[in-house]
C-alpha atoms as a PDB file:
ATOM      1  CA  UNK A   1     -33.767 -26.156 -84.568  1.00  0.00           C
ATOM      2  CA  UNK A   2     -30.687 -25.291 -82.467  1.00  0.00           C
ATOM      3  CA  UNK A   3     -30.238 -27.119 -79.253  1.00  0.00           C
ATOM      4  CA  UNK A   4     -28.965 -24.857 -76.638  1.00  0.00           C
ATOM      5  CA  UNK A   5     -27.122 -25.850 -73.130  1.00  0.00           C
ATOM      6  CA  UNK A   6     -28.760 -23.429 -70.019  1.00  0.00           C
ATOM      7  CA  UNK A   7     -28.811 -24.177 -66.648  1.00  0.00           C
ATOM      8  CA  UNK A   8     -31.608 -23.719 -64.388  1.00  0.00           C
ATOM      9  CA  UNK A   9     -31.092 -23.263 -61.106  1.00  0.00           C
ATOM     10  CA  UNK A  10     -33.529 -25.360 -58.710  1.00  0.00           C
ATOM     11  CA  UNK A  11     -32.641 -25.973 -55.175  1.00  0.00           C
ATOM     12  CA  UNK A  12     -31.954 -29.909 -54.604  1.00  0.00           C
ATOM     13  CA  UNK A  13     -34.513 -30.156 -52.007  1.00  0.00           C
ATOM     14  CA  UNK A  14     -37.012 -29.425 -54.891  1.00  0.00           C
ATOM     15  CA  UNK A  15     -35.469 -31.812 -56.951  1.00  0.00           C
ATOM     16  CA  UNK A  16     -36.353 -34.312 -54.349  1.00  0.00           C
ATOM     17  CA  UNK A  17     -39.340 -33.490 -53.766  1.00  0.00           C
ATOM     18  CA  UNK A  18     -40.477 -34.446 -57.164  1.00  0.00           C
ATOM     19  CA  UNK A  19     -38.501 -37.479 -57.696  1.00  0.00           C
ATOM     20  CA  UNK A  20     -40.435 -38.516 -54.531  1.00  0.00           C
ATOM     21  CA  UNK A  21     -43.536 -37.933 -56.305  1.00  0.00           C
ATOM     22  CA  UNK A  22     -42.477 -40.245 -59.006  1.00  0.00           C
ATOM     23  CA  UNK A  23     -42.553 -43.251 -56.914  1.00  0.00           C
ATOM     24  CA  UNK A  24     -45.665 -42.247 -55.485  1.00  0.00           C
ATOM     25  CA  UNK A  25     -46.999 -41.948 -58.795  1.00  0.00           C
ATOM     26  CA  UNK A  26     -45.663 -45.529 -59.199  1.00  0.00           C
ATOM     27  CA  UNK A  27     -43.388 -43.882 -62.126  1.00  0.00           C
ATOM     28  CA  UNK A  28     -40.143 -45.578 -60.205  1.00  0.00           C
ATOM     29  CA  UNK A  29     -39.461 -47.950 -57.645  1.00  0.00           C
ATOM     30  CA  UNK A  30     -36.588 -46.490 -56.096  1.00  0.00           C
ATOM     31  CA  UNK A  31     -34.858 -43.072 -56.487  1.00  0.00           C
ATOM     32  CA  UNK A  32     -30.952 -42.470 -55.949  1.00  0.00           C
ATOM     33  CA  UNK A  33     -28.277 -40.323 -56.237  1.00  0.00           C
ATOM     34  CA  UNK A  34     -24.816 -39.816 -57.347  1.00  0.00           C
ATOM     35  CA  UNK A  35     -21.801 -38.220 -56.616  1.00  0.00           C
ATOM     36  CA  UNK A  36     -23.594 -36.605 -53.886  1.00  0.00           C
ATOM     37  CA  UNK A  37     -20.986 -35.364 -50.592  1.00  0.00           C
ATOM     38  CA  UNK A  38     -22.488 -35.956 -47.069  1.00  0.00           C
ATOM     39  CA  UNK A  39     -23.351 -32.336 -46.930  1.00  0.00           C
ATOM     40  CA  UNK A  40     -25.637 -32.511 -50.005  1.00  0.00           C
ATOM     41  CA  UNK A  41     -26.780 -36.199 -48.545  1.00  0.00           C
ATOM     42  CA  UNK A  42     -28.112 -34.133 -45.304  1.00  0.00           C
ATOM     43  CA  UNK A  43     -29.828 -31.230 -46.721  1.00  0.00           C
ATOM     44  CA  UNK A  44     -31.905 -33.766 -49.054  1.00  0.00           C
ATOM     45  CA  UNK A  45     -32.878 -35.915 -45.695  1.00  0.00           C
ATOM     46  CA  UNK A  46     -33.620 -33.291 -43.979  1.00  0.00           C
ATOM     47  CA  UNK A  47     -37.142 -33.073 -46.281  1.00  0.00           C
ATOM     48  CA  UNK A  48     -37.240 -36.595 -47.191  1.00  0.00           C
ATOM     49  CA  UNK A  49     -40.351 -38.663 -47.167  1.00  0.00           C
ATOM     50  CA  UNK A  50     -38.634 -41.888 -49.173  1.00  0.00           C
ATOM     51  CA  UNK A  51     -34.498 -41.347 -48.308  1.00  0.00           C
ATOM     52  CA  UNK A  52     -32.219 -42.010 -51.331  1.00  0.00           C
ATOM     53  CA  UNK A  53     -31.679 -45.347 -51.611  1.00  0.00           C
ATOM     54  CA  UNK A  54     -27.913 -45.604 -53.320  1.00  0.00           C
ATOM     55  CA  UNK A  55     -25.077 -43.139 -53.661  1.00  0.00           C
ATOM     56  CA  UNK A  56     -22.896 -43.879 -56.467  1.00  0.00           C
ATOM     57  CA  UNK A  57     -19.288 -42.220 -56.217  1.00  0.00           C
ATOM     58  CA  UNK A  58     -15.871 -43.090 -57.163  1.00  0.00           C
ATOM     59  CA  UNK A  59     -14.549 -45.113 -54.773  1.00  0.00           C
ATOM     60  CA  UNK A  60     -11.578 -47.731 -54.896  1.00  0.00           C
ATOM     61  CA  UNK A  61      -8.493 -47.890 -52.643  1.00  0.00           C
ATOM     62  CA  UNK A  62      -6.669 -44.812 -53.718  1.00  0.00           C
ATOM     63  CA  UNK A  63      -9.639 -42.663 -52.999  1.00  0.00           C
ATOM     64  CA  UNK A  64     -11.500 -44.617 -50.572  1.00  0.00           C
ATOM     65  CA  UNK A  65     -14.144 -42.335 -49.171  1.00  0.00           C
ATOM     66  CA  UNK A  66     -14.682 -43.948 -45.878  1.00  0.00           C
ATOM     67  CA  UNK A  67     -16.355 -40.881 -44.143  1.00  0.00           C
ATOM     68  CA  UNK A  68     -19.021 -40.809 -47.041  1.00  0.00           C
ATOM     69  CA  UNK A  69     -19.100 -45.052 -47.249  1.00  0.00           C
ATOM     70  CA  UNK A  70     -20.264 -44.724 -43.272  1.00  0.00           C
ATOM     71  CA  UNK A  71     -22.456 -41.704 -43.376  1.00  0.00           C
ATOM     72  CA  UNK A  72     -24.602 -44.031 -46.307  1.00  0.00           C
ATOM     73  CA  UNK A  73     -24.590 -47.050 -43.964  1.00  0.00           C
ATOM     74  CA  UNK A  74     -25.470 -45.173 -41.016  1.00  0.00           C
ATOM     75  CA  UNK A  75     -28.874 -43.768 -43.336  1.00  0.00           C
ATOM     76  CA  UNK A  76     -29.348 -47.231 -44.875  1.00  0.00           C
ATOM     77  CA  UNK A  77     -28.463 -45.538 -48.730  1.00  0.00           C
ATOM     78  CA  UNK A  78     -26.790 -47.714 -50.487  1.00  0.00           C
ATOM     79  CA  UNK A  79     -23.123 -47.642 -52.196  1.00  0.00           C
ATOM     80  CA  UNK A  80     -22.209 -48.115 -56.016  1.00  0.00           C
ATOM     81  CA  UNK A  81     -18.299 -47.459 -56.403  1.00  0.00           C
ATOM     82  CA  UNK A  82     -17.660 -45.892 -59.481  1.00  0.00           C
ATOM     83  CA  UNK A  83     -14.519 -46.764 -61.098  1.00  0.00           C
ATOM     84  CA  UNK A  84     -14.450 -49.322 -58.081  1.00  0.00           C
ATOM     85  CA  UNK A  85     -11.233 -50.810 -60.143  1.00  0.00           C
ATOM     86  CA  UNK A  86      -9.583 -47.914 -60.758  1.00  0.00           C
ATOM     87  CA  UNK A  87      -8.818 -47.375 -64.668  1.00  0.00           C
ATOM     88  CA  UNK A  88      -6.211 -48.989 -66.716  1.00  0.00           C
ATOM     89  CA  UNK A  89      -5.031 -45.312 -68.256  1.00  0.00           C
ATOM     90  CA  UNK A  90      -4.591 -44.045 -64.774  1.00  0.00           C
ATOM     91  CA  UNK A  91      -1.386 -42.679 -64.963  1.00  0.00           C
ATOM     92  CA  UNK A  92      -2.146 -40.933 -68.289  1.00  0.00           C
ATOM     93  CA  UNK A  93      -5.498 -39.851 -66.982  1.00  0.00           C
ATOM     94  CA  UNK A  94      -4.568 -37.828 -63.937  1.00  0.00           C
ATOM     95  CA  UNK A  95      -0.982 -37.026 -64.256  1.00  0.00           C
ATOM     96  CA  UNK A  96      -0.179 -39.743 -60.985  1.00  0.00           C
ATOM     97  CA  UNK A  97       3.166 -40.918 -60.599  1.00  0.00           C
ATOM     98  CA  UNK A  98       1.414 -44.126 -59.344  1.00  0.00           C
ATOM     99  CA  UNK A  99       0.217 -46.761 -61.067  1.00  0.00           C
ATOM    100  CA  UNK A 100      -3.116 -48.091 -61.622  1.00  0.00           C
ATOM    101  CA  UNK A 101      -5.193 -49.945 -59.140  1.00  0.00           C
ATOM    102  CA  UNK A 102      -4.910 -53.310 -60.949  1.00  0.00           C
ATOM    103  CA  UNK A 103      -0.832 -52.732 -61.780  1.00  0.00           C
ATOM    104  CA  UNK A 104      -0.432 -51.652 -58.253  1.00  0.00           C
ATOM    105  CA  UNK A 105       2.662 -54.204 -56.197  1.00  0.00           C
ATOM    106  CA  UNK A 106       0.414 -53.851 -52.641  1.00  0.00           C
ATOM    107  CA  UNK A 107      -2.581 -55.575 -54.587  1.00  0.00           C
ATOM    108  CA  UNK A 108      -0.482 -57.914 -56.824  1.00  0.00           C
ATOM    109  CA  UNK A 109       1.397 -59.259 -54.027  1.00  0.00           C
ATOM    110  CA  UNK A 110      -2.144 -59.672 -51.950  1.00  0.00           C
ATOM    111  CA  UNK A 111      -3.352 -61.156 -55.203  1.00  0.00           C
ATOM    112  CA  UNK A 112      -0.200 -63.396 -55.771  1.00  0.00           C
ATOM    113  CA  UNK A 113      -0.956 -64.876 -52.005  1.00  0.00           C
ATOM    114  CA  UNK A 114      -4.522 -65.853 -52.825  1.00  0.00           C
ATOM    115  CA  UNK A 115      -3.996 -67.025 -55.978  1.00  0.00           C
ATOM    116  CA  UNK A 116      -6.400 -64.837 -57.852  1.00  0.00           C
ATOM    117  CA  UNK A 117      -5.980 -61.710 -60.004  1.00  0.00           C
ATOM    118  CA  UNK A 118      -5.745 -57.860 -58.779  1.00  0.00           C
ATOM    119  CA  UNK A 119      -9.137 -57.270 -60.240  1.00  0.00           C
ATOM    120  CA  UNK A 120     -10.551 -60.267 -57.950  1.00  0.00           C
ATOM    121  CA  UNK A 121      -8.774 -58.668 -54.475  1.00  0.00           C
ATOM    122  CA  UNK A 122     -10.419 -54.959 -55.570  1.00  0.00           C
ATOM    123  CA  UNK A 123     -13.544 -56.660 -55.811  1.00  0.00           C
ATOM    124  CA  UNK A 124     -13.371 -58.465 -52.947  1.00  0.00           C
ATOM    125  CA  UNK A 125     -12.314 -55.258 -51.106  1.00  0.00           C
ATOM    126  CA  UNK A 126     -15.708 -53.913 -52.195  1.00  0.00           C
ATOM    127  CA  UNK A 127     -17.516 -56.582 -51.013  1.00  0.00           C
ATOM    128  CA  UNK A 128     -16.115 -56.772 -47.764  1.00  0.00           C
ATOM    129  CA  UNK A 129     -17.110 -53.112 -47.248  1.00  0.00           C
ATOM    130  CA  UNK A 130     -20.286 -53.694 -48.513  1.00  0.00           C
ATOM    131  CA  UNK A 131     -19.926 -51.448 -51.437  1.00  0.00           C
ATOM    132  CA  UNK A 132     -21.483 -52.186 -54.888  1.00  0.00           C
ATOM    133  CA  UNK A 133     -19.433 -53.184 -57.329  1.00  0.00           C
ATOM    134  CA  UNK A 134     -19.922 -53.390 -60.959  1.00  0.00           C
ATOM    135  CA  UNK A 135     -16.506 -53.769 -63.111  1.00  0.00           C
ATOM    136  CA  UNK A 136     -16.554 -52.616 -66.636  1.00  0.00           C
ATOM    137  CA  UNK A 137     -15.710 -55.440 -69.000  1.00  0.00           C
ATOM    138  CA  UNK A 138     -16.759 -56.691 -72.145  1.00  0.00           C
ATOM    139  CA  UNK A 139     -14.633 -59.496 -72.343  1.00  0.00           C
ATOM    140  CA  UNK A 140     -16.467 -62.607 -71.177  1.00  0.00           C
ATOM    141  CA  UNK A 141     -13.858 -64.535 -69.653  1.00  0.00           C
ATOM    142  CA  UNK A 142     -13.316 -61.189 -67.161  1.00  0.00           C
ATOM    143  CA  UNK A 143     -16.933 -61.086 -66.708  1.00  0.00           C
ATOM    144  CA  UNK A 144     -16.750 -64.624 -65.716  1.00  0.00           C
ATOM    145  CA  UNK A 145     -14.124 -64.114 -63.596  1.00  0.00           C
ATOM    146  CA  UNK A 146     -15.166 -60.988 -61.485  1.00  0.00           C
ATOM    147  CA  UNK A 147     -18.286 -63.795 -59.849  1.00  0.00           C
ATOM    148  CA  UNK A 148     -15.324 -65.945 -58.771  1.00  0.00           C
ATOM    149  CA  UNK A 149     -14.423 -63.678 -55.660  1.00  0.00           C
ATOM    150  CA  UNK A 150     -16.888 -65.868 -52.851  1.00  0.00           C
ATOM    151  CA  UNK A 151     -13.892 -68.363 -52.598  1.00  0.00           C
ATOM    152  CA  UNK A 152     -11.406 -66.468 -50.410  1.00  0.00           C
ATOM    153  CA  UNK A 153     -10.967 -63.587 -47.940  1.00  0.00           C
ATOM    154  CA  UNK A 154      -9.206 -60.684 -47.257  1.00  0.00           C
ATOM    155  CA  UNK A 155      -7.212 -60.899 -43.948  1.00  0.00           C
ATOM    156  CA  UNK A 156      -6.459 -58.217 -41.605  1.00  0.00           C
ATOM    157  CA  UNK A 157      -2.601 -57.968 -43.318  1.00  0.00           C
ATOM    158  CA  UNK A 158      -4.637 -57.674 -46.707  1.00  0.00           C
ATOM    159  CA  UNK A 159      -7.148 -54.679 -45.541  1.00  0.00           C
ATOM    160  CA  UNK A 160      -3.951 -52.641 -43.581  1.00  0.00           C
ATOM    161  CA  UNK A 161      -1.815 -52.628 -46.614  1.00  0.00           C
ATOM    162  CA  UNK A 162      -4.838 -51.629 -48.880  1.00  0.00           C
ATOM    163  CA  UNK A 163      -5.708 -48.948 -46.358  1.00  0.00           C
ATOM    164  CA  UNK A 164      -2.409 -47.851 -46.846  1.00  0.00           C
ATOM    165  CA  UNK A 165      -3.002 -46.958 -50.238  1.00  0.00           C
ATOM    166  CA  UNK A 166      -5.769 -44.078 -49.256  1.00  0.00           C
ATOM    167  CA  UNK A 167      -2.764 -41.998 -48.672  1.00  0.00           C
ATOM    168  CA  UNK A 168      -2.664 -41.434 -52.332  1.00  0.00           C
ATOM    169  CA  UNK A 169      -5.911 -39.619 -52.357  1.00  0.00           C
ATOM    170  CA  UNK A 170      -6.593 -39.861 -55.889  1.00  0.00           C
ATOM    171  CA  UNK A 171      -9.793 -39.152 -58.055  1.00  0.00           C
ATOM    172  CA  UNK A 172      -9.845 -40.935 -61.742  1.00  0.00           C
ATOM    173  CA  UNK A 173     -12.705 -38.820 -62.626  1.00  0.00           C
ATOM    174  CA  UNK A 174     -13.142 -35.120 -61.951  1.00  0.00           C
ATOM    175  CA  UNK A 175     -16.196 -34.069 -63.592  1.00  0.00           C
ATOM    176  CA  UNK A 176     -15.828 -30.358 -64.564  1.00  0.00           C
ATOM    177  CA  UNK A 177     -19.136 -29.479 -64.241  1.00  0.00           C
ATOM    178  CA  UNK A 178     -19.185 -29.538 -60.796  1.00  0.00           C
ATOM    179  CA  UNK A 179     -18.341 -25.867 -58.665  1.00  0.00           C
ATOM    180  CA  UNK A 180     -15.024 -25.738 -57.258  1.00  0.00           C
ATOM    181  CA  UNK A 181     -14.870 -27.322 -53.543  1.00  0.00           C
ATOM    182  CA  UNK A 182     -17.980 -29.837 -54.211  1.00  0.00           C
ATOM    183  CA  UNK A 183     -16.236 -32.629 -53.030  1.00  0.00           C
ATOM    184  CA  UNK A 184     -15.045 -30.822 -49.758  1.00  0.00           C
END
């Protein structure tokens, strides 16, 4: 039997709809979405009995996504970051004449001042935005690492200079399956 791709076109409202019905049905606890733009976000409250209760986008300091971050908090969804550390092939991966988020001199220096490693500030950048975060590793002395991030702050010096680094604007992942101007 050959498997063939089609695509069916249902409007996301309807979509809803019936992912509502699964946690009425006691299918699901909690539905979500992901990679979904505040103008998407709106059209699916605007029929929603049970609002989505996480978002997960890419997010990370070169592509921060504050608008998005604060339209989620404002409607109690929740954040995931995806790719909330950047990747390691970054450079090869989109072409960027900058480096990657955890080779980047803002967050070693910021790192180098707290004593801990880029992939701890990044982290803790998360978690002072109230972001999700879940690193990829599966090395266990990272893994171990990425829980010790409760044992220092980011200052206000810290957060500017990381701001600073939105200016980049940069996705790691550009799925091609979505329609030109989604993210807009």
């Amino acid at each position: 039997m050959a498997i063939t791709s089609k695509t069916i076109d249902v409007p996301i409202e309807v979509t809803w709809k019936a992912m509502e019905a699964l946690v009425k049905q006691g299918k699901v606890k909690s539905i979500g979405v992901s990679n979904f733009p505040i103008r998407i976000l709106k059209q699916i409250l605007a029929v929603a009995e049970i609002p989505p209760a996480v978002n997960q986008f890419e997010c990370h300091p070169y592509l921060p996504c504050d608008e998005l971050v604060s339209f989620c908090k404002q409607h109690n969804i929740q954040v995931t970051a995806y790719s909330p550390l950047g990747n390691p092939d970054w450079a090869k991966l989109t072409g960027s004449s900058f480096p990657g988020l955890l080779e980047n001199e803002v967050i070693q220096k910021i790192a180098q001042k707290h004593n801990k490693s880029t992939a701890d500030v990044l982290i803790r950048w998360h978690i002072d935005r109230e972001v999700i975060v879940i690193p990829k590793s599966v090395t266990p002395s990272r893994i171990q690492s990425n829980f010790q991030v409760f044992d220092f702050k980011l200052d206000e010096e810290d957060l500017a200079a990381i701001k600073e680094l939105a200016k980049i604007n940069q996705r790691v992942v550009n799925p091609q399956f979505l329609p030109p101007g989604f993210w807009d």
